[in-house]
C-alpha atoms as a PDB file:
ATOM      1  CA  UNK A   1      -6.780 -18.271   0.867  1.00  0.00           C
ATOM      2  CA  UNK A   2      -6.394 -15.504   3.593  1.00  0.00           C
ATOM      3  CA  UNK A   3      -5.652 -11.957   2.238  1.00  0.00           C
ATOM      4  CA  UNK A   4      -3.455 -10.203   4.815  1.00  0.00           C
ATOM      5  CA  UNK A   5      -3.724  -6.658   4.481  1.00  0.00           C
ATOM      6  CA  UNK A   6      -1.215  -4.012   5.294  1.00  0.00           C
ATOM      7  CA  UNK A   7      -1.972  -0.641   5.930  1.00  0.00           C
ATOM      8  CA  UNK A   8       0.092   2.980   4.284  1.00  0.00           C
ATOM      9  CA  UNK A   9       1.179   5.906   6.656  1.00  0.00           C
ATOM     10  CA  UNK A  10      -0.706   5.920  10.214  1.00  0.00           C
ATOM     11  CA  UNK A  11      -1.260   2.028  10.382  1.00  0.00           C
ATOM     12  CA  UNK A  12      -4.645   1.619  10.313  1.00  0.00           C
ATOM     13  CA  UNK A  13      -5.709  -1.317   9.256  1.00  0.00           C
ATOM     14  CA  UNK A  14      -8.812   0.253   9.592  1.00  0.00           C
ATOM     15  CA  UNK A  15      -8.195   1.442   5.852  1.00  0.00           C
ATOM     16  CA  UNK A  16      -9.475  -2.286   4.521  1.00  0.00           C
ATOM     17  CA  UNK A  17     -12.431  -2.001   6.245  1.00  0.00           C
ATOM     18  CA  UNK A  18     -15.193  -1.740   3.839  1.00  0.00           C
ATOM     19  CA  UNK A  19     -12.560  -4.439   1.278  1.00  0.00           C
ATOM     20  CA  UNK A  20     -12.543  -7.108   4.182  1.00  0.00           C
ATOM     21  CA  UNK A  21     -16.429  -7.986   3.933  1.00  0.00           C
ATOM     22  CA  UNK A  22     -16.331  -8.135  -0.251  1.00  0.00           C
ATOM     23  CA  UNK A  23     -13.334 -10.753   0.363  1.00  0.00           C
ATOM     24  CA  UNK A  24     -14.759 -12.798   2.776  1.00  0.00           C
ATOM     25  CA  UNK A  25     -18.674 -12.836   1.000  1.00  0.00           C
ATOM     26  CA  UNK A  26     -15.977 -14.608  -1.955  1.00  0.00           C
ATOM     27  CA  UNK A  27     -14.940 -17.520   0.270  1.00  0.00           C
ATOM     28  CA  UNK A  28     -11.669 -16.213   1.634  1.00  0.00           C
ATOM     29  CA  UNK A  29     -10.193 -14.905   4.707  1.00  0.00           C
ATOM     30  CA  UNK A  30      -9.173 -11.421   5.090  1.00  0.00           C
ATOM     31  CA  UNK A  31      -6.680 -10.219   7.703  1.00  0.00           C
ATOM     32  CA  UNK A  32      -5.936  -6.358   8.306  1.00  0.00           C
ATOM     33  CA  UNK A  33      -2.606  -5.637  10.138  1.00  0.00           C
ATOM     34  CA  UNK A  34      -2.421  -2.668  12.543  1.00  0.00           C
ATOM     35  CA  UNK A  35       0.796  -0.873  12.950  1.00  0.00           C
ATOM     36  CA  UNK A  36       2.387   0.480  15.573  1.00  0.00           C
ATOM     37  CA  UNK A  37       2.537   3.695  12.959  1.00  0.00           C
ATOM     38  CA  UNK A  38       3.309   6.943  16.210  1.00  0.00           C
ATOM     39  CA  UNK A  39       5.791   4.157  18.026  1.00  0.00           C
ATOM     40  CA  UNK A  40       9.443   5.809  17.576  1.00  0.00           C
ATOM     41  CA  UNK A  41      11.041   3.089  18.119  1.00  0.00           C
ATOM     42  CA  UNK A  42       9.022   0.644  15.399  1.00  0.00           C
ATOM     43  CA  UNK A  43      10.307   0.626  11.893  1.00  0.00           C
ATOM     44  CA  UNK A  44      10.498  -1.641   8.580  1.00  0.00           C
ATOM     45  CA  UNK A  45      12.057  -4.879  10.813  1.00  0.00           C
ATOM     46  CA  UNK A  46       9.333  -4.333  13.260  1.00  0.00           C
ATOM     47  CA  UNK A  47       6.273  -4.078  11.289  1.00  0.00           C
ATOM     48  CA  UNK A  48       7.832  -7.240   9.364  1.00  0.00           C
ATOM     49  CA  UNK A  49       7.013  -9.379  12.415  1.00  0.00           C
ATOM     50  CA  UNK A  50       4.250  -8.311  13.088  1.00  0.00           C
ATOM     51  CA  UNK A  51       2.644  -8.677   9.471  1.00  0.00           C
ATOM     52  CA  UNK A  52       4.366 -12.371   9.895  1.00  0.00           C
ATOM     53  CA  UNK A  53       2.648 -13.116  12.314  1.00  0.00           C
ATOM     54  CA  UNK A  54      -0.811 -12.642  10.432  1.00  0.00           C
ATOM     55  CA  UNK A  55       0.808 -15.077   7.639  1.00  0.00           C
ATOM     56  CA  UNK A  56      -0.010 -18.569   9.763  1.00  0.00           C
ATOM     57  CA  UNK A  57      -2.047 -19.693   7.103  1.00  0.00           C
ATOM     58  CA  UNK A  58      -1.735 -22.190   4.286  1.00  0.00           C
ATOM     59  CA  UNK A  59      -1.901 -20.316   1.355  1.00  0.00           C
ATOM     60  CA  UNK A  60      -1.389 -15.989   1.505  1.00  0.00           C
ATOM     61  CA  UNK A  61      -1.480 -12.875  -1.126  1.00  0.00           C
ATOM     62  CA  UNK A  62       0.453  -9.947   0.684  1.00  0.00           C
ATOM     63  CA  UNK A  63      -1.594  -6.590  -0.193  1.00  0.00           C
ATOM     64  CA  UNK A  64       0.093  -3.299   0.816  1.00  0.00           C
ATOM     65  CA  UNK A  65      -1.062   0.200   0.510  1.00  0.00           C
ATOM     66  CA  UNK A  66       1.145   2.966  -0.042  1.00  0.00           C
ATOM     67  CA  UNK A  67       4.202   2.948   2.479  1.00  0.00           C
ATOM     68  CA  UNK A  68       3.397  -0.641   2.817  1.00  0.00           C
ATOM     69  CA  UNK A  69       5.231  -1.360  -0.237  1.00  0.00           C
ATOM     70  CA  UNK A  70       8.262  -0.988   2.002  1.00  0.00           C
ATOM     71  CA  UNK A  71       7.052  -4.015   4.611  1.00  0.00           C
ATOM     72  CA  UNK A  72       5.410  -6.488   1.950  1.00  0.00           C
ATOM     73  CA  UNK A  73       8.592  -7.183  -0.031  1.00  0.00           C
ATOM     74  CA  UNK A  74      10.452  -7.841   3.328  1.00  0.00           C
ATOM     75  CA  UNK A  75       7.413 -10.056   4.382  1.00  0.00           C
ATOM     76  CA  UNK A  76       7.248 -11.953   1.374  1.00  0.00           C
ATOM     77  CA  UNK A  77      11.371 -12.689   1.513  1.00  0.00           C
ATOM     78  CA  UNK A  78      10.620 -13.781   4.412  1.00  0.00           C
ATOM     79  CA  UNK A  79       8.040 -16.493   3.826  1.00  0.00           C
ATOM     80  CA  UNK A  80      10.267 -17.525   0.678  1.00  0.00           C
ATOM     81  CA  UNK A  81      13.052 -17.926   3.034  1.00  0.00           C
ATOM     82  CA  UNK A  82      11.364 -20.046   5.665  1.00  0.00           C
ATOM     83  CA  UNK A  83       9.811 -22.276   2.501  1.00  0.00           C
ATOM     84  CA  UNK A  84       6.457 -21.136   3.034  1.00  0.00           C
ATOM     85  CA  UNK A  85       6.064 -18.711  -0.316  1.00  0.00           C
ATOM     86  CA  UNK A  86       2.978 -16.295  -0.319  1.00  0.00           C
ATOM     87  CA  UNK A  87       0.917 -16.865  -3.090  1.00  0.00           C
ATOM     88  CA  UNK A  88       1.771 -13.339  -4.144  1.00  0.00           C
ATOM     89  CA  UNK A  89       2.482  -9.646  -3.859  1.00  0.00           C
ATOM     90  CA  UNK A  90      -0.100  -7.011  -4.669  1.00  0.00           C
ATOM     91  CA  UNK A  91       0.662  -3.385  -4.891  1.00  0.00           C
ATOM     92  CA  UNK A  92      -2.037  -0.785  -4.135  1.00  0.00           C
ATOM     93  CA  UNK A  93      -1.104   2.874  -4.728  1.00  0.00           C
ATOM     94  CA  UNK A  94       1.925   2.007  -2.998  1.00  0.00           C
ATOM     95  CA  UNK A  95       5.316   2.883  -2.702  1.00  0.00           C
ATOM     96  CA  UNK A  96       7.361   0.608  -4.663  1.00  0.00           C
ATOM     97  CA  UNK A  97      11.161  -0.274  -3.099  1.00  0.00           C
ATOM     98  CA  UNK A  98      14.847  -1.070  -4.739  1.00  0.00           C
ATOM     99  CA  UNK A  99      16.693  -3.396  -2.517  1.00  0.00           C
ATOM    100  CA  UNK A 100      18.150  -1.128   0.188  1.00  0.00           C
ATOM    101  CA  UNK A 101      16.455   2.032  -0.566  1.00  0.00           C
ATOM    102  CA  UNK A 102      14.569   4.285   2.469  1.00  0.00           C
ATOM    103  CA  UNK A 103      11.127   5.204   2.279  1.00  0.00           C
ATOM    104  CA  UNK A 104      12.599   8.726   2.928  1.00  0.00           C
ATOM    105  CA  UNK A 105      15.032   8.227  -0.181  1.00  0.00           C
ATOM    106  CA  UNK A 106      11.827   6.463  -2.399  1.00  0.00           C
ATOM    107  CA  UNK A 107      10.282  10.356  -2.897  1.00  0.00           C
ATOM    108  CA  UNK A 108      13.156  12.326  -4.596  1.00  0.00           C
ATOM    109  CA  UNK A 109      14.527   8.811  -6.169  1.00  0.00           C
ATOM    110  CA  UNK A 110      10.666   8.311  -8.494  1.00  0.00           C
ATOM    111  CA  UNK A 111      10.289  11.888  -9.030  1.00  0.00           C
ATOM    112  CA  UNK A 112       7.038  12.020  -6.814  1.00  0.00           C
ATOM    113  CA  UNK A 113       6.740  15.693  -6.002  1.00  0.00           C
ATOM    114  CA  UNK A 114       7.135  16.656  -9.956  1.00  0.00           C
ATOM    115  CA  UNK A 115       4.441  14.185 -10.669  1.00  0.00           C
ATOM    116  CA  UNK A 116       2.387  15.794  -7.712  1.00  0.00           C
ATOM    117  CA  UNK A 117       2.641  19.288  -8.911  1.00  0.00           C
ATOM    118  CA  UNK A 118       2.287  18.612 -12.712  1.00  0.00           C
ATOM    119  CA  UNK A 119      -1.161  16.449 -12.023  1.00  0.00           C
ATOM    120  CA  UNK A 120      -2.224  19.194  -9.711  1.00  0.00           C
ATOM    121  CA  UNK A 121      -1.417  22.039 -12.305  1.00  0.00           C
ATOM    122  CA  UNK A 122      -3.450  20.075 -15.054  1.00  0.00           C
ATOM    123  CA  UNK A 123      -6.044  18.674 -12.500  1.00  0.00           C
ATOM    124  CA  UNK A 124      -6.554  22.359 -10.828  1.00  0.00           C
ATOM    125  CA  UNK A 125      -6.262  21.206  -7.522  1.00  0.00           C
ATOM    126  CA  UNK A 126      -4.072  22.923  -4.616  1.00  0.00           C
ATOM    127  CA  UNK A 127      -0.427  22.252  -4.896  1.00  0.00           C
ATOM    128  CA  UNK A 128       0.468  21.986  -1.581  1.00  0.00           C
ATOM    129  CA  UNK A 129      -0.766  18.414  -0.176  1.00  0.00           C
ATOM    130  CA  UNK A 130      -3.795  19.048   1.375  1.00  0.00           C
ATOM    131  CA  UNK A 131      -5.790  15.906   3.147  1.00  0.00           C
ATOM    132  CA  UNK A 132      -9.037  16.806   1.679  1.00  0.00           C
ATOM    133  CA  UNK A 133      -7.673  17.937  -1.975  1.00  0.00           C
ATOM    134  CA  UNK A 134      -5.337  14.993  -1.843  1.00  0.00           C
ATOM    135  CA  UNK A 135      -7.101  12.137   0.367  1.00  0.00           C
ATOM    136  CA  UNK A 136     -10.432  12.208   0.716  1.00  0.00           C
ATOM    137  CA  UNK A 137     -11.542  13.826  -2.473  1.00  0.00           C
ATOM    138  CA  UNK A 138     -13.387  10.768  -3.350  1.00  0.00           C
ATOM    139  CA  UNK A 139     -13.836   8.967  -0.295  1.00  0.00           C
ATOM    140  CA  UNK A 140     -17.966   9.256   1.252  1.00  0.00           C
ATOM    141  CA  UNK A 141     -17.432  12.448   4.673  1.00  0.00           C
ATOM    142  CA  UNK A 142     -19.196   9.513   6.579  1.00  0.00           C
ATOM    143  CA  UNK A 143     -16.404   7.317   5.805  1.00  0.00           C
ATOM    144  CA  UNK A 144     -13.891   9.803   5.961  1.00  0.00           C
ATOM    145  CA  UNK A 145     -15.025  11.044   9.577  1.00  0.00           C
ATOM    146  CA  UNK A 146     -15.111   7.526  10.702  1.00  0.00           C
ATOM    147  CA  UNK A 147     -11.736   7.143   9.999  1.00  0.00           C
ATOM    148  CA  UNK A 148     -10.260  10.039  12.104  1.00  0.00           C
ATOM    149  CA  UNK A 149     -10.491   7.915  15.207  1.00  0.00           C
ATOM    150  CA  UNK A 150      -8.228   5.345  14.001  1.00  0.00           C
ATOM    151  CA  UNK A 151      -5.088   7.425  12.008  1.00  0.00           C
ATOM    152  CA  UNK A 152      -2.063   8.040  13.867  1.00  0.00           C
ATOM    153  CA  UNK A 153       1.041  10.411  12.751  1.00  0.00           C
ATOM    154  CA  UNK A 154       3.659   8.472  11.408  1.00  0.00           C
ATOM    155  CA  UNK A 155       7.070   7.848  13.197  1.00  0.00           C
ATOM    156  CA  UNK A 156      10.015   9.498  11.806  1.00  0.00           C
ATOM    157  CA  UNK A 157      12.512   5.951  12.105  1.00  0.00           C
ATOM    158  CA  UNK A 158      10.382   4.272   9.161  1.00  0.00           C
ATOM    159  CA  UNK A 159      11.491   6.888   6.817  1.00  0.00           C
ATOM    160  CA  UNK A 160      15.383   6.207   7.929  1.00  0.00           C
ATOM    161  CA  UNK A 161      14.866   2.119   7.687  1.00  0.00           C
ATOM    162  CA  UNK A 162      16.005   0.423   4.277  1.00  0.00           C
ATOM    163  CA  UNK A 163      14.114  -1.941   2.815  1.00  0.00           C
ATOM    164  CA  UNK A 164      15.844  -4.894   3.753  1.00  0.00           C
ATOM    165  CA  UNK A 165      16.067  -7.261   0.753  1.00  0.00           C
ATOM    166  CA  UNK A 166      18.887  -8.126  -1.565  1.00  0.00           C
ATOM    167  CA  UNK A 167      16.310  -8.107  -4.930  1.00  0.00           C
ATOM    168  CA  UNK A 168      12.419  -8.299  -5.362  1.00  0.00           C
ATOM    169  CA  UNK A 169      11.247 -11.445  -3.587  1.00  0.00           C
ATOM    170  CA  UNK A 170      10.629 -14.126  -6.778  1.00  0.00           C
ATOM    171  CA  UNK A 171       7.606 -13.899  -6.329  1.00  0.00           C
ATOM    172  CA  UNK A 172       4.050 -13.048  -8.469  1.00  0.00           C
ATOM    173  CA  UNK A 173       3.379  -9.391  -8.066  1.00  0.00           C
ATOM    174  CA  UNK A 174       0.787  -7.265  -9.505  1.00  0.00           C
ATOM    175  CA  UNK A 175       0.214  -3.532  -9.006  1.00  0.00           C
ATOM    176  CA  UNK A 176      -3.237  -1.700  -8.810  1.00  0.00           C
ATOM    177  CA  UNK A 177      -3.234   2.055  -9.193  1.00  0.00           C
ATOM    178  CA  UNK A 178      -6.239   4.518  -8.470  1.00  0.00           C
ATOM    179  CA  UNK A 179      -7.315   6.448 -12.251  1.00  0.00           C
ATOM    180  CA  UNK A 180      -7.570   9.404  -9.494  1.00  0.00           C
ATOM    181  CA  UNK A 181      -4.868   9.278  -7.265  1.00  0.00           C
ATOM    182  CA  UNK A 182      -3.562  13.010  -6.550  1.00  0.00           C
ATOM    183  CA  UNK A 183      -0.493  11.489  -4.387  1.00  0.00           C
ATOM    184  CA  UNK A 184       0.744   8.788  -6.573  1.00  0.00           C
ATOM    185  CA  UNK A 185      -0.635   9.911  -9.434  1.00  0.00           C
ATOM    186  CA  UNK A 186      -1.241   7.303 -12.295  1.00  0.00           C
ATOM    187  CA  UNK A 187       1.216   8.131 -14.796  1.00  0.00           C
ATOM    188  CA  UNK A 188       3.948   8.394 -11.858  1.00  0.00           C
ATOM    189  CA  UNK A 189       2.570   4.565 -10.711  1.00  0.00           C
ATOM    190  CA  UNK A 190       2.950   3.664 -14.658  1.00  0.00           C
ATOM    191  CA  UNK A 191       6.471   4.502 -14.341  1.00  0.00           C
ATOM    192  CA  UNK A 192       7.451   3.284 -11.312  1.00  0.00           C
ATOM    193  CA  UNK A 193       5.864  -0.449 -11.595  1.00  0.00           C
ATOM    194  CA  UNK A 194       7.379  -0.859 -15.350  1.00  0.00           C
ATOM    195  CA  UNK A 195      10.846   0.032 -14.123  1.00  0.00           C
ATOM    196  CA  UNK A 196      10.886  -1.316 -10.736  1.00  0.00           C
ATOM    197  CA  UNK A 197       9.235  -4.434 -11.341  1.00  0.00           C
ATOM    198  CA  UNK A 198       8.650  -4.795 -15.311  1.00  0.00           C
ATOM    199  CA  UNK A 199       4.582  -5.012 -14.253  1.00  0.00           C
ATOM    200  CA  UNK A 200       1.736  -3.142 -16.138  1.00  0.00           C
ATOM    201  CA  UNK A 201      -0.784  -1.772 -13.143  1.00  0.00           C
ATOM    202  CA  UNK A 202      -4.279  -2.979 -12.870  1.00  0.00           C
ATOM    203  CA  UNK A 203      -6.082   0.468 -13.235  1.00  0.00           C
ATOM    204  CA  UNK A 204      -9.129   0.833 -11.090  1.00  0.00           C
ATOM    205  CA  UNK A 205     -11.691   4.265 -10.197  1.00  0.00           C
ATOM    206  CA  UNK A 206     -10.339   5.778  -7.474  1.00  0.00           C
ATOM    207  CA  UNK A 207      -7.933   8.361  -5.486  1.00  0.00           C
ATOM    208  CA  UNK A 208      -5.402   7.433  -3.074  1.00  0.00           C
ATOM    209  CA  UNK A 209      -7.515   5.901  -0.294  1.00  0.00           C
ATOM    210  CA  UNK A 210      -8.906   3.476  -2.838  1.00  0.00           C
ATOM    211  CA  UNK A 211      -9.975   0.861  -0.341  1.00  0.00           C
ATOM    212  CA  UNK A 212     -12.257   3.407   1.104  1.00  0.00           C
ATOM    213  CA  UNK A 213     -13.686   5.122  -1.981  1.00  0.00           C
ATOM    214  CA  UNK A 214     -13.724   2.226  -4.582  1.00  0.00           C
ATOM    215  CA  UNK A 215     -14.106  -0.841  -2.369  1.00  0.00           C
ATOM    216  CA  UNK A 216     -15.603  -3.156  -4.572  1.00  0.00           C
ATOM    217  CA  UNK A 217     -13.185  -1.994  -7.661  1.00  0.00           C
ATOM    218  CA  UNK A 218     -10.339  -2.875  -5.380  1.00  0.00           C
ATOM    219  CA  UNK A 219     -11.994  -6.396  -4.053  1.00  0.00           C
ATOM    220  CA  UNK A 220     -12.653  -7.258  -7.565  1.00  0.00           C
ATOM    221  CA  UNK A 221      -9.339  -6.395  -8.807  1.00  0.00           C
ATOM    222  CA  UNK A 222      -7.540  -8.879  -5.275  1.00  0.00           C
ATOM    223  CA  UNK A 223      -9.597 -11.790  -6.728  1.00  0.00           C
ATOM    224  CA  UNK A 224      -8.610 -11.858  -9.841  1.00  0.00           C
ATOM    225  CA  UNK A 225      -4.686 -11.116  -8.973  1.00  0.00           C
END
């Protein structure tokens, strides 16, 4: 089975990096997709392709991060349509879509900034989104300087492009939400997954950045989706 791995906001793939090794010591491939995340002229269609083009093997589980909820949906239609079904979706901390809707629209439409400041208020972190109080809370500073090198600011189209499907792609989709997540946080992830796509989230240790803080929680939960 080969794992293809997309990326949130910036479009590092570098984000999977300390997952990949924990999937491939199991017996299975492990693919993370860069994204052209500063290109203004690269949006939802765009990434799609090139996320396809990582799927050229037998038997794949689409994993998305955050704003790659948008692309894995679109991916997976895809596949379906070309007879080539993924094995599955999996969801982690991630934006999930309706048929149509903008990343830019997905915010306001799930209530995210209410669920932001109410966690914040009760957690008694900073209310205004902070990349330390928010990101790398959790995540090792060795880790978390290592990644500077590889994020990029995200281009303003994939926030305009709908997500290009007429319903959820019929296929098997699990969600996995961080216990600690200050951006999504869990009870907002709850919500979302049981109305968007009738799915109880796996719950696993770990903030946002989940794949960097909580590898082996996350490479668990992928081989047992």
């Amino acid at each position: 089975m080969r794992f293809v791995l997309l990326p949130g906001a910036g479009g590092a793939g570098w984000i999977w990096s300390r997952v990949v090794p924990l999937l491939e010591k199991a017996g299975h491939e492990a693919v993370a997709v860069d994204l052209p995340a500063d290109d203004p002229d690269a949006g939802i269609p765009e990434y799609t392709e090139l996320v396809l083009a990582a799927c050229d093997a037998g038997e794949v589980l689409l994993v998305a991060q955050s704003l790659g909820g948008f692309t894995a949906p679109v991916v997976a239609q895809r596949l379906v349509d070309e007879g080539r079904p993924p094995l599955g979706i999996v969801l982690v901390n991630a934006m999930v879509p309706r048929p149509g809707e903008t990343p830019g629209e997905w915010w306001e439409a799930v209530g995210q900034e209410g669920a932001r400041l109410e966690a914040a208020r009760a957690g008694g972190w900073t209310e205004g989104v902070d990349l330390e109080a928010y990101f790398l809370h959790d995540v090792d500073p060795a880790v978390a300087a290592e990644g500077e090198q590889h994020q990029r600011d995200e281009a303003e189209i994939v926030f305009t492009t709908p997500c290009a499907i007429e319903a959820w792609p019929d296929v098997p989709t699990k969600v996995i939400a961080g216990a600690d997540d200050r951006f999504f946080p869990l009870s907002l992830q709850q919500r979302v997954a049981r109305e968007r796509l009738g799915v109880e989230p796996t719950v696993v240790p770990g903030g946002h950045l989940v794949a960097l803080s909580q590898p082996a929680a996350v490479a668990e939960a992928l081989l047992t989706a």
